[in-house]
Protein backbone atom coordinates (compact mmCIF):
# COMPACT_ATOMS: atom_id res chain seq x y z
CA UNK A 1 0.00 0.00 0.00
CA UNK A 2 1.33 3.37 -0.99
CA UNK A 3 0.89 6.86 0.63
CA UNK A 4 1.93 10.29 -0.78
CA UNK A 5 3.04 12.80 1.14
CA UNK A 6 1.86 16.42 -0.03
CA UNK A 7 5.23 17.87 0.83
CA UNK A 8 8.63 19.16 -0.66
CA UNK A 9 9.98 19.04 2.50
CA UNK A 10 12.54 15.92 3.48
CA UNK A 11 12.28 15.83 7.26
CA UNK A 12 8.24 15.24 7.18
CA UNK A 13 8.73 12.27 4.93
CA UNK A 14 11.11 10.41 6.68
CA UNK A 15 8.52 11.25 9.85
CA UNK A 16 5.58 10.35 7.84
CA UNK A 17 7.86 7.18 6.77
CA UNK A 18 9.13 5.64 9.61
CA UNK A 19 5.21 6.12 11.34
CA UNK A 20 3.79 4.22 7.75
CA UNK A 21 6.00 1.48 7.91
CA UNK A 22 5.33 0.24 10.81
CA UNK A 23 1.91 0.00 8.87
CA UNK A 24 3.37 -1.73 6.05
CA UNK A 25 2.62 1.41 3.67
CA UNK A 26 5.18 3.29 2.12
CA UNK A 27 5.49 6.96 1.86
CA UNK A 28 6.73 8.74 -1.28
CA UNK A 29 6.67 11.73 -2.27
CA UNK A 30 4.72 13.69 -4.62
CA UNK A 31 7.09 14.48 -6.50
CA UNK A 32 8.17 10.39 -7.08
CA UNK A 33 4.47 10.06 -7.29
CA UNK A 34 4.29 12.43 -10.05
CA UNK A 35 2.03 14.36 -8.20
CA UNK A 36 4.01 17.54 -7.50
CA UNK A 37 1.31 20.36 -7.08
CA UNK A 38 1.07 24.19 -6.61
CA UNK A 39 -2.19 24.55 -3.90
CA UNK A 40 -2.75 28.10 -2.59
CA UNK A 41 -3.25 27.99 0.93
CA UNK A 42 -6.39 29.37 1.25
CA UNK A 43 -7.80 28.12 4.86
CA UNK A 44 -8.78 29.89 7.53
CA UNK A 45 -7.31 27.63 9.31
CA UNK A 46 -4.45 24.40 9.78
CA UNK A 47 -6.92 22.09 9.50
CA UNK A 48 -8.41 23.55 6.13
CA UNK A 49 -4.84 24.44 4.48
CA UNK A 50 -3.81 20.27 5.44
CA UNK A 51 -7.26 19.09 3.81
CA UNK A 52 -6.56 21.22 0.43
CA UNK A 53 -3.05 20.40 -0.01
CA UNK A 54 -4.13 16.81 0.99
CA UNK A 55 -7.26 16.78 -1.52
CA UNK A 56 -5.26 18.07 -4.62
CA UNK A 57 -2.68 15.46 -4.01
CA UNK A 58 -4.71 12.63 -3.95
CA UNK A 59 -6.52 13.77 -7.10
CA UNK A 60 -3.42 14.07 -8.75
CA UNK A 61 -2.09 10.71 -7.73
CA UNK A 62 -5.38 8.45 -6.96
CA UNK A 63 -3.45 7.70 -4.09
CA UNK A 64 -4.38 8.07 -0.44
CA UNK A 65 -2.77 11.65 0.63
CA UNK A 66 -1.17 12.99 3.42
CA UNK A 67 -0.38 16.46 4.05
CA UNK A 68 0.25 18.66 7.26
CA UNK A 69 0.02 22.54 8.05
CA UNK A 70 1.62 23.76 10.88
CA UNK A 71 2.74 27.28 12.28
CA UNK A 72 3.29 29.73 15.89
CA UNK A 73 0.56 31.27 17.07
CA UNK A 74 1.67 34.19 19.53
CA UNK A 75 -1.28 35.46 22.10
CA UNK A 76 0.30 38.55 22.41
CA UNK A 77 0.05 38.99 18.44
CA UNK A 78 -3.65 37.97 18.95
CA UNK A 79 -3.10 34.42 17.37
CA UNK A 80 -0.53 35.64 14.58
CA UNK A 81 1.47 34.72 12.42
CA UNK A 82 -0.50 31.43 12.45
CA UNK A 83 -1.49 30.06 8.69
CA UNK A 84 0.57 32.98 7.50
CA UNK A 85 3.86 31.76 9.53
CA UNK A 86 5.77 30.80 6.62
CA UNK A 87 4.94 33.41 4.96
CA UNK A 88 5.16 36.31 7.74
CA UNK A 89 6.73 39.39 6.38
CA UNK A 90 6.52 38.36 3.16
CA UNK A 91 8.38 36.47 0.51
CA UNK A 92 11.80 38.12 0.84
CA UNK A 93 12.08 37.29 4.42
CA UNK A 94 14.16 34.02 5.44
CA UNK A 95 13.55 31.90 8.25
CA UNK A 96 16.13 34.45 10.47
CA UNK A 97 14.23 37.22 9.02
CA UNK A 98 10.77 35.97 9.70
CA UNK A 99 11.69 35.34 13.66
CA UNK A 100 13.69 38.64 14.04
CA UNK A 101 10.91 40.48 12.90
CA UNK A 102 8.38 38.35 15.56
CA UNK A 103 11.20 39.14 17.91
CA UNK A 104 10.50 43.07 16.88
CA UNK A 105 6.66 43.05 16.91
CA UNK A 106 7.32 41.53 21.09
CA UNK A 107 9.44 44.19 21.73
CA UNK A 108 8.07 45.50 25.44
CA UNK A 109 5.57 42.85 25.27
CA UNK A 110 5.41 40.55 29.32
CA UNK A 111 3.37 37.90 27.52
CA UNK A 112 5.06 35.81 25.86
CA UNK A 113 3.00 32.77 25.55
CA UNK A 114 2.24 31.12 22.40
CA UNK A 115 1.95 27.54 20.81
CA UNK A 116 2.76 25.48 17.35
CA UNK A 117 -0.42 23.97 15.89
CA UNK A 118 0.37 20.80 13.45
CA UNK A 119 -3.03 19.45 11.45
CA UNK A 120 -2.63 16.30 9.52
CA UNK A 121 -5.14 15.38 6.60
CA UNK A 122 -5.41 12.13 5.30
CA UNK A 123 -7.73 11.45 2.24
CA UNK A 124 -8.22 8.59 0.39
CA UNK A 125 -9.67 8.62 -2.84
CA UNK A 126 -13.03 6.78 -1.69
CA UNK A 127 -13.53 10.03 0.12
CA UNK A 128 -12.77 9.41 2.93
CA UNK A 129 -10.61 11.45 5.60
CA UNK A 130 -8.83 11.26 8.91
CA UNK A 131 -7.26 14.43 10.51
CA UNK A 132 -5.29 14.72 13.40
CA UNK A 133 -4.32 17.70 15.48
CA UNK A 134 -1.38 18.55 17.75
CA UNK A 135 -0.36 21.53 19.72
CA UNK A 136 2.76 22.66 22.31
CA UNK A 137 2.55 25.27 24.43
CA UNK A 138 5.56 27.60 25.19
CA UNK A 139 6.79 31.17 25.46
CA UNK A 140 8.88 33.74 22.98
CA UNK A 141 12.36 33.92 24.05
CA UNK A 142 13.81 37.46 23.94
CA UNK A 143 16.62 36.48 22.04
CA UNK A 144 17.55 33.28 19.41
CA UNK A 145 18.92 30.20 20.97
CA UNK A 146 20.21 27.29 19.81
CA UNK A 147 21.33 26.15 16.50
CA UNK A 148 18.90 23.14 15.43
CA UNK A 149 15.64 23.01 13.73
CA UNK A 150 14.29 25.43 11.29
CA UNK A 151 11.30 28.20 11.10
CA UNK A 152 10.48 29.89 14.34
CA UNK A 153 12.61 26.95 16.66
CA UNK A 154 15.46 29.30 17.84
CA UNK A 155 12.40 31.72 19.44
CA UNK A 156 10.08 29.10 20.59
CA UNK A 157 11.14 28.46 24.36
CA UNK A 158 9.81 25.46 26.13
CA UNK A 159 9.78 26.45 30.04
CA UNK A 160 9.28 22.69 31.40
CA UNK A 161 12.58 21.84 29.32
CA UNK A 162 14.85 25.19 29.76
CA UNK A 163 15.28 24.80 26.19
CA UNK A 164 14.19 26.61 23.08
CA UNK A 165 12.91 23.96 20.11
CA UNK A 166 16.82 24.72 18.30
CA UNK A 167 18.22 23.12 21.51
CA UNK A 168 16.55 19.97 21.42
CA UNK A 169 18.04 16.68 19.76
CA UNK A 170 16.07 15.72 17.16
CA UNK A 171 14.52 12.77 19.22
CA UNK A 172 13.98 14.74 22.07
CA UNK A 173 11.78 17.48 19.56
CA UNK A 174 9.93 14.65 18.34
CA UNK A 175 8.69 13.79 21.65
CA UNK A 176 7.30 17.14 22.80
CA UNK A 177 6.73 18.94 19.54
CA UNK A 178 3.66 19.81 17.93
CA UNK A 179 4.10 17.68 14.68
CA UNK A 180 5.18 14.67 17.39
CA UNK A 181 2.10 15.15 19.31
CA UNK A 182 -0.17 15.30 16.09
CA UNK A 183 1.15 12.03 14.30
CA UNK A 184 0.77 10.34 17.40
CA UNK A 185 -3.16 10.72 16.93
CA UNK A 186 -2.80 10.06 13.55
CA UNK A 187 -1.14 7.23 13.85
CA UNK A 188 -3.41 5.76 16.33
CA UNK A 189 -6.41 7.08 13.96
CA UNK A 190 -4.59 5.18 10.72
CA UNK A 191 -4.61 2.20 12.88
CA UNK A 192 -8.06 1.51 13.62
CA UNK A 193 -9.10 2.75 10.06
CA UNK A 194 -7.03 0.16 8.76
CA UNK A 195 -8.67 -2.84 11.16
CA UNK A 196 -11.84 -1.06 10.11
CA UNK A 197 -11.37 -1.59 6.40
CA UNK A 198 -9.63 -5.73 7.35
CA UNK A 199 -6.21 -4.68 6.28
């Protein structure tokens, strides 16, 4: 059994791999799938961005699709950047860009809380769907730390751990992070669909 994975990006598929395996299903990529689509993110929210680049996938493929949207939403910033996090700032800005000028739009601010938000939509081309949702709580540091990760992780500060997302080991990330927490319920989803349908 074959998924695709509605992603460009090489550290989600060898996630989404090593969790499908275990399932017997392998994961490629749209682009080996010869699936490689443009979608405009157009959702209000994760959940609806994950289920359009999800849907166009698996029409392109007539494979069972996988896709994930994920971002930092700062309360402060009343919920932002959120869907727009990759694109915050605009398209000039790079990932250092992007969290200096978070870092800017904080300046003076006490609260720092915010959290990362990972949705997961699976469809299959039968129609039907399983989504999965994860979220970590955490503060802004004042100042980038740490050299791991990508995106907002040198900002995003995780109080129970001392340790800003860039500081973590990749296995440690995994088992705190957003994405972590969100194909754990996918995977457990995936699971009993799969007994459901007597594979």
């Amino acid at each position: 059994m074959k998924f695709v994975l509605a992603s460009r990006n090489a550290h989600k598929l060898e996630e989404m791999r090593s969790i499908l395996a275990g399932h017997g299903i392998e994961a490629v990529s749209e682009a080996a799938a010869g699936a490689a689509v443009e979608v405009e993110e157009t959702g209000a929210t994760f959940a609806e961005n994950a289920l359009l680049k999800a849907r166009a996938v698996m029409e392109k493929s007539g494979l069972p699709a996988i896709a994930d949207d994920s971002g930092l939403c700062v309360d402060a910033l009343n919920g932002a950047p959120g869907v727009y996090s990759a694109r915050y700032g605009g398209p000039e800005l790079d990932d250092a860009g992007r969290y200096r000028l978070l870092l800017q739009a904080l300046r003076g601010q006490t609260d720092r809380t915010a959290h990362f938000t990972s949705a997961i939509a699976c469809v299959f081309p039968n129609g039907d769907l399983i989504e999965a949702e994860g979220v970590c709580p955490g503060t802004i540091a004042f100042a980038p730390q740490g050299t791991g990760g990508f995106g907002y992780d040198p900002i995003f500060f995780l109080p129970q751990l001392r340790k800003t997302y860039a500081q973590l080991t990749p296995e440690e990330k995994a088992a705190v992070s957003h994405r972590g927490r969100a194909l754990a319920v996918f995977e457990e989803k995936l699971r009993a669909y799969l007994a459901e349908q007597g594979r």
